[in-house]
N, C-alpha and C. Protein backbone atom coordinates (compact mmCIF):
# COMPACT_ATOMS: atom_id res chain seq x y z
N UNK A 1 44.73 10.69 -3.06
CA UNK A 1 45.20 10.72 -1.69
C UNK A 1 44.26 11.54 -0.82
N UNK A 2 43.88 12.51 -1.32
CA UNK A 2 42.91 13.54 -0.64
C UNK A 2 41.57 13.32 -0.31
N UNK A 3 41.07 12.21 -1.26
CA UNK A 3 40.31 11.54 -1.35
C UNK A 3 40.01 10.55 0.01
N UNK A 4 41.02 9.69 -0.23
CA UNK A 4 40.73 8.88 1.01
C UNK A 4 40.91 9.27 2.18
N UNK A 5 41.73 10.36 2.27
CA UNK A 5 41.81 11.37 3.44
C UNK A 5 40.23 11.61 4.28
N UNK A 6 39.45 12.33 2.72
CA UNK A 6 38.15 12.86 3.16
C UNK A 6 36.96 11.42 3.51
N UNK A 7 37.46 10.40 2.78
CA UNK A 7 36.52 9.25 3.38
C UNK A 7 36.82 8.87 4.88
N UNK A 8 38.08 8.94 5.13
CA UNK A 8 38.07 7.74 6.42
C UNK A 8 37.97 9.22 7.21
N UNK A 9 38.01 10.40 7.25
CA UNK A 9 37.29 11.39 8.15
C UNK A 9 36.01 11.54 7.98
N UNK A 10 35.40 10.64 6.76
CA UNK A 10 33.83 11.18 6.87
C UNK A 10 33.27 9.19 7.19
N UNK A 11 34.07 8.22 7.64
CA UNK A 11 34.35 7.09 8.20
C UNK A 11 34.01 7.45 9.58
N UNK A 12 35.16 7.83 10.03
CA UNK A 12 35.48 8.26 11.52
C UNK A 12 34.43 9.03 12.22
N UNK A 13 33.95 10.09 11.67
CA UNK A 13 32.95 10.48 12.22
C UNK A 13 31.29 9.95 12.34
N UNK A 14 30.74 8.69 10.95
CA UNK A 14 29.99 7.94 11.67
C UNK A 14 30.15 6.69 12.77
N UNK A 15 31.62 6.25 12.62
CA UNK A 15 31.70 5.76 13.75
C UNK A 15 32.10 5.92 15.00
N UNK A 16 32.26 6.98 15.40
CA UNK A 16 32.43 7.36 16.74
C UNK A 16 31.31 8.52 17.18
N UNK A 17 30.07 8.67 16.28
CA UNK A 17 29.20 9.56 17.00
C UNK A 17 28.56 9.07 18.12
N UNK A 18 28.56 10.12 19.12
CA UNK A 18 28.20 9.83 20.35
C UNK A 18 26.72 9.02 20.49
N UNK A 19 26.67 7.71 21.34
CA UNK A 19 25.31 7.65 21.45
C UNK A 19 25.59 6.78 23.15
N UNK A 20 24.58 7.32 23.73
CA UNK A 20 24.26 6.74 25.00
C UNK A 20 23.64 5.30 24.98
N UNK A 21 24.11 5.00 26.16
CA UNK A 21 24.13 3.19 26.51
C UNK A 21 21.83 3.03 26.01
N UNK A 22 21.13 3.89 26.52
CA UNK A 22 20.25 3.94 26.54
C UNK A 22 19.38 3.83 24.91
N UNK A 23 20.02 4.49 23.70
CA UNK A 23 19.43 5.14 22.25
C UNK A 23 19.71 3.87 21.79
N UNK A 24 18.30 3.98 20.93
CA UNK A 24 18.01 2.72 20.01
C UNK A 24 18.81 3.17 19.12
N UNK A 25 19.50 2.31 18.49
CA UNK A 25 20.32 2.41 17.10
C UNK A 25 19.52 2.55 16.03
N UNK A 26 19.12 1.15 16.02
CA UNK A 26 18.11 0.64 15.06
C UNK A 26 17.05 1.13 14.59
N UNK A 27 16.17 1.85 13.72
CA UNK A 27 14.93 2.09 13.95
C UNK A 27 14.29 1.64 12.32
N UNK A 28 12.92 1.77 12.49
CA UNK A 28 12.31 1.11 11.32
C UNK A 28 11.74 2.00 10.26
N UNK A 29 11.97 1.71 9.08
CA UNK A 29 11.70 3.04 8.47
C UNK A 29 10.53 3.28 8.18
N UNK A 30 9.96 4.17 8.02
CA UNK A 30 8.46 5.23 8.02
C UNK A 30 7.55 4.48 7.51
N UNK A 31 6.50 4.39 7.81
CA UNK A 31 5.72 3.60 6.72
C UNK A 31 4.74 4.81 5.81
N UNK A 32 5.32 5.31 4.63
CA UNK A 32 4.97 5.95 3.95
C UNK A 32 3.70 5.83 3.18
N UNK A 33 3.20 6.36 2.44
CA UNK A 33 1.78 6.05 1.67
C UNK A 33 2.16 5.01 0.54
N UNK A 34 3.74 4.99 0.28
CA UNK A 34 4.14 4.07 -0.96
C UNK A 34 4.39 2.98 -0.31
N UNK A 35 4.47 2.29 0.84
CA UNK A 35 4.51 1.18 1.19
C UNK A 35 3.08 0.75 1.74
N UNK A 36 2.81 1.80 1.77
CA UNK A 36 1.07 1.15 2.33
C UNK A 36 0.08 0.90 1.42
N UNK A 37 0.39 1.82 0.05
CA UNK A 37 -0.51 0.96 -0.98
C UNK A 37 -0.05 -0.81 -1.33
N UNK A 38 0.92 -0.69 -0.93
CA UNK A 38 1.94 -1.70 -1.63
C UNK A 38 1.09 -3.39 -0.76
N UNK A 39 0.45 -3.03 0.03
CA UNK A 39 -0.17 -3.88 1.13
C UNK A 39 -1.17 -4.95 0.66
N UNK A 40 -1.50 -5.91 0.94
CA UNK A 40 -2.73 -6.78 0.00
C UNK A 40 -3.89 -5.89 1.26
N UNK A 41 -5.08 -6.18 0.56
CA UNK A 41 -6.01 -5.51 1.48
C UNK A 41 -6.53 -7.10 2.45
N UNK A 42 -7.20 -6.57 3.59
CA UNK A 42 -7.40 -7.90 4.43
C UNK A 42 -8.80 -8.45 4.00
N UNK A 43 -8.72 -9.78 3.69
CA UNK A 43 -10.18 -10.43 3.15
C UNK A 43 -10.99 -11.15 4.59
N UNK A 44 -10.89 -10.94 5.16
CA UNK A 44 -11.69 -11.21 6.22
C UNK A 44 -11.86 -10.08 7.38
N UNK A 45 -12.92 -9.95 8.28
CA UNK A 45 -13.18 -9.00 9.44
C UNK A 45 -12.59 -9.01 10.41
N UNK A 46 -12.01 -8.63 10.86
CA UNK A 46 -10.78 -8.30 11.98
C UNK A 46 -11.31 -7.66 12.92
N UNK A 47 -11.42 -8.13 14.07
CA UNK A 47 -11.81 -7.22 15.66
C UNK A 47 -10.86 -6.45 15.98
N UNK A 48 -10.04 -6.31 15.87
CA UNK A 48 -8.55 -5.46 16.33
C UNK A 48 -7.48 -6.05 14.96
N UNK A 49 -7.47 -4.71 14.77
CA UNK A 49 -6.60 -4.80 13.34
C UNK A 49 -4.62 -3.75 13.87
N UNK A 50 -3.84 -4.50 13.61
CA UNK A 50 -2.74 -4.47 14.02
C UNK A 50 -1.44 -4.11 12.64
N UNK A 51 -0.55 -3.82 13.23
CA UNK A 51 0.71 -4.06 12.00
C UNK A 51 1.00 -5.36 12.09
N UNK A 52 1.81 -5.37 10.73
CA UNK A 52 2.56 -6.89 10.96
C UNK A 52 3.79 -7.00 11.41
N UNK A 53 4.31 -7.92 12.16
CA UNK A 53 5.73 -8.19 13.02
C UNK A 53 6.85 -7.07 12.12
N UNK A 54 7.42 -7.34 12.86
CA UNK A 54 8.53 -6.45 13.01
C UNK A 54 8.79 -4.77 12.41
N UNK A 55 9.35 -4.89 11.20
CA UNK A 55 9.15 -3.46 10.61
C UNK A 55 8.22 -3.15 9.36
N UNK A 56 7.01 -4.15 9.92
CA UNK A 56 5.89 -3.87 8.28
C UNK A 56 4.74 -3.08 8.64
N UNK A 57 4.29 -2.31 7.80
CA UNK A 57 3.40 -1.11 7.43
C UNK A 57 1.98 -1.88 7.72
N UNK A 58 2.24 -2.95 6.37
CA UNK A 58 0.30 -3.77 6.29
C UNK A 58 -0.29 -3.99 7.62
N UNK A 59 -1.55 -3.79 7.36
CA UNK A 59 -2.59 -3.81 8.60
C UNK A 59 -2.72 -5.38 8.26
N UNK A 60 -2.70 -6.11 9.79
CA UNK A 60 -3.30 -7.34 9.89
C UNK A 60 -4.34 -7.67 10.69
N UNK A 61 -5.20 -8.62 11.10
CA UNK A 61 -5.93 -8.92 12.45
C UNK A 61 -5.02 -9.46 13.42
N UNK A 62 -5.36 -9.15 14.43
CA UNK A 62 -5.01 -9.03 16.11
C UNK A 62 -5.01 -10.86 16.13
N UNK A 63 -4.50 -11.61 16.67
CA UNK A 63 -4.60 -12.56 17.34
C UNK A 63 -5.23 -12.53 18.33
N UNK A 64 -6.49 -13.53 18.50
CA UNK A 64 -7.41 -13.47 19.29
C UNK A 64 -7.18 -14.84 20.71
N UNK A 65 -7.60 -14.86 22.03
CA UNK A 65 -7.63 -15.33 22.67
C UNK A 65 -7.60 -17.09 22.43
N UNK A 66 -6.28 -17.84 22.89
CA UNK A 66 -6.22 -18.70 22.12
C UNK A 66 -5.30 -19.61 21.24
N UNK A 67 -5.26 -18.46 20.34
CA UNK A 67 -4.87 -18.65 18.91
C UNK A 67 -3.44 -18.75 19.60
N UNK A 68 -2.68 -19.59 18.12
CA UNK A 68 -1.02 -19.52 18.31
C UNK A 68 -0.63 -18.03 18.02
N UNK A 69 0.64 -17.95 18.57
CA UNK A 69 1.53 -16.35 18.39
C UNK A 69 2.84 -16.76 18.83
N UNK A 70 3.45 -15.35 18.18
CA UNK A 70 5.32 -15.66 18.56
C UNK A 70 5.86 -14.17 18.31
N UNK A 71 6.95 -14.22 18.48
CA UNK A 71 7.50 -13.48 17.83
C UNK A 71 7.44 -12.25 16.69
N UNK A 72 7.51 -13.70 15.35
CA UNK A 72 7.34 -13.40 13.93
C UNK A 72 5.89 -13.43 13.79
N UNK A 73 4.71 -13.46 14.40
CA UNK A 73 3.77 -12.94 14.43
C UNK A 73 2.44 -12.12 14.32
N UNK A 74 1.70 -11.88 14.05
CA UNK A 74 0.81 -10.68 14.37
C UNK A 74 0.83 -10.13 15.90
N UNK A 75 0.47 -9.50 16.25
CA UNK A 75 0.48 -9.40 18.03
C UNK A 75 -0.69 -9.56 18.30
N UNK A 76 -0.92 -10.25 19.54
CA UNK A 76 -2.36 -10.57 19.93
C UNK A 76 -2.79 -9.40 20.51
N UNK A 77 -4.61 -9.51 20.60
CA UNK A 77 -5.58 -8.75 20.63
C UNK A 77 -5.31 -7.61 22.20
N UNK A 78 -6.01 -6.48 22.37
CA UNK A 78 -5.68 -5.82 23.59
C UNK A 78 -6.17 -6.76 24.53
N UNK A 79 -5.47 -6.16 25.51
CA UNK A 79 -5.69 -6.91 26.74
C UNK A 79 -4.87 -8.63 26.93
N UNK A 80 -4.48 -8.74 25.46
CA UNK A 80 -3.91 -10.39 25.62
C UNK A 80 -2.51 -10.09 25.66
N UNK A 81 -1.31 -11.28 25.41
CA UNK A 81 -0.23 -11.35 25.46
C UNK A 81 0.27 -12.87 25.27
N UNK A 82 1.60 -12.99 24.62
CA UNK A 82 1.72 -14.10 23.86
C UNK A 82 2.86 -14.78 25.02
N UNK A 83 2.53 -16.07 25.36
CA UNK A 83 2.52 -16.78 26.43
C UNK A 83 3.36 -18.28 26.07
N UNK A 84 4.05 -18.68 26.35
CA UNK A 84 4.70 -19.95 26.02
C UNK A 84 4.10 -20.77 26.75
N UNK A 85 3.98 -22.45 26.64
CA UNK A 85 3.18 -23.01 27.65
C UNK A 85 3.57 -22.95 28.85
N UNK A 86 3.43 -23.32 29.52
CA UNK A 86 3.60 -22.96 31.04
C UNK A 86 4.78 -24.31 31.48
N UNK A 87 4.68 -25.32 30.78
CA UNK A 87 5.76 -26.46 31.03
C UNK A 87 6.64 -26.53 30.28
N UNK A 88 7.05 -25.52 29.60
CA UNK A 88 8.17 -25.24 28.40
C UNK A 88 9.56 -25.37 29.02
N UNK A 89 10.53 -25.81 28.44
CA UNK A 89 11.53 -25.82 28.90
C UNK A 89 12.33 -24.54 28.09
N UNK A 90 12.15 -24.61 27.14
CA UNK A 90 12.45 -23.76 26.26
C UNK A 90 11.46 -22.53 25.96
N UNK A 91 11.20 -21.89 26.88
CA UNK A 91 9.85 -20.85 26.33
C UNK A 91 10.24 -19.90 25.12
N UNK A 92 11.45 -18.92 25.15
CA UNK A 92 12.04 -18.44 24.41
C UNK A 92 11.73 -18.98 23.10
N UNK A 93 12.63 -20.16 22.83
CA UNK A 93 12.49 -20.91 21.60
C UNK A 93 11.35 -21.25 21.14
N UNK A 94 9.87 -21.08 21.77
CA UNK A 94 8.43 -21.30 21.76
C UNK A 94 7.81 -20.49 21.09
N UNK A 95 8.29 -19.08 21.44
CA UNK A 95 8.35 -17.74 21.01
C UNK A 95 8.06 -17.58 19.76
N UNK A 96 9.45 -18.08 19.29
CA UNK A 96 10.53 -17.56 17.94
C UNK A 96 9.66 -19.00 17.02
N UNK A 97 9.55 -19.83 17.64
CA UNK A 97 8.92 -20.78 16.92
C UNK A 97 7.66 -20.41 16.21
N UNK A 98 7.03 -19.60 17.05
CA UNK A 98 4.96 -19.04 16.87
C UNK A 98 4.32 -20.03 17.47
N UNK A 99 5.04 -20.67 18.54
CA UNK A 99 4.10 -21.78 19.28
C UNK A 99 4.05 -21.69 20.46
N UNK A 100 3.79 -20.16 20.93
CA UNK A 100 3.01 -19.75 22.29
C UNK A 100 0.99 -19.83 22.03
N UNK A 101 0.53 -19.00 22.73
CA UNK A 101 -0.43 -18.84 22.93
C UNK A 101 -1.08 -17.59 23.56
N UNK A 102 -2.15 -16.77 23.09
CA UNK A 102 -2.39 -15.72 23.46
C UNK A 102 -3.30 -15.58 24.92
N UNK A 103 -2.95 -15.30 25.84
CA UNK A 103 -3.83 -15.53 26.74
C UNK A 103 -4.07 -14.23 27.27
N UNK A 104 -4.64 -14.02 28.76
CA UNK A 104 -4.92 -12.49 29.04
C UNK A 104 -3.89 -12.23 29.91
N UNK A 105 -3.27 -11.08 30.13
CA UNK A 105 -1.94 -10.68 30.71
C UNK A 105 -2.17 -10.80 32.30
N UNK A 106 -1.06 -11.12 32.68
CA UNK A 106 -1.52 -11.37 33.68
C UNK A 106 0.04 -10.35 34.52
N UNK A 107 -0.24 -10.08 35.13
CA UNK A 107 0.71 -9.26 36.25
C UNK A 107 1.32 -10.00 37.46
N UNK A 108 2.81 -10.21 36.77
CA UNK A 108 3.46 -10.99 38.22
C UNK A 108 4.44 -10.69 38.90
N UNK A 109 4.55 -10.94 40.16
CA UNK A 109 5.22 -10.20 41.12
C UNK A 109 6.57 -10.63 41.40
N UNK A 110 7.59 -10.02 41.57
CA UNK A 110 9.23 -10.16 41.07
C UNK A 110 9.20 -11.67 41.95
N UNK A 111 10.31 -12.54 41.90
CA UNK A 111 10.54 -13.70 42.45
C UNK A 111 11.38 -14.08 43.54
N UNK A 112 11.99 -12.75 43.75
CA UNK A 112 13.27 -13.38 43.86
C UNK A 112 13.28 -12.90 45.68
N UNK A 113 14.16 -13.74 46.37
CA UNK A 113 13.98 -13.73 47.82
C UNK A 113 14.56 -12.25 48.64
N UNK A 114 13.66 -11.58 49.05
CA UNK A 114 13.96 -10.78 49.73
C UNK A 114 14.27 -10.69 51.15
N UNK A 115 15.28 -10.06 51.96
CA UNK A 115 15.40 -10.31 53.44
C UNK A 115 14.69 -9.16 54.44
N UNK A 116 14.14 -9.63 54.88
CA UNK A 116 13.45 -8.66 55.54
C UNK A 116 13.75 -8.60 57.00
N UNK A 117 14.51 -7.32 57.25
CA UNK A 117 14.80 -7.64 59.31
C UNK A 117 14.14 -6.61 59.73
């Protein structure tokens, strides 16, 4: 009895610890020296050498100007950014697919109609 007493109070208190609308929950765990041996080494020359998608340690090459990218990915090279085609209906889903394209970033200006008196 005392038992489950001390679980659902040691329950209760990870689920109601305070966290602001703002704090990542989620985070990825360390990439230690034991996951980094654990890595294949890269057999080809890489201009910009990167992690791999999401929460992996291994060094990969950069996606270069061009090339397909997504998501699940490598991330493309500095200065680029991974781009859905431009007549996509679905760009999102283009994404997640790996069937954007890396192009050079480009900076665009909000859309939406402003009133000006």
């Amino acid at each position: 009895m005392v038992s489950h007493l001390v679980c659902g109070l040691l329950l209760a208190s990870v689920a109601f610890q305070s966290t602001s609308p703002g704090e990542v929950v989620f985070r990825c765990p360390c990439c230690i020296a034991e996951r980094q041996a654990a890595c294949p080494k890269l057999m080809e020359t890489c201009s910009e050498i990167v992690r791999e998608p999401g929460c992996g340690c291994c060094p990969v090459c950069a996606r270069k100007q061009d090339e397909s990218c997504g998501v699940y990915t490598p991330s493309c090279s500095s200065g680029l950014r991974c781009y859905p085609k431009p007549d996509s209906e679905l760009p999102l889903e283009q994404l997640v697919q790996g069937l954007g394209r890396c192009g050079h970033k480009v900076d665009v200006e909000p859309t939406g109609s402003q009133d000006h008196r």
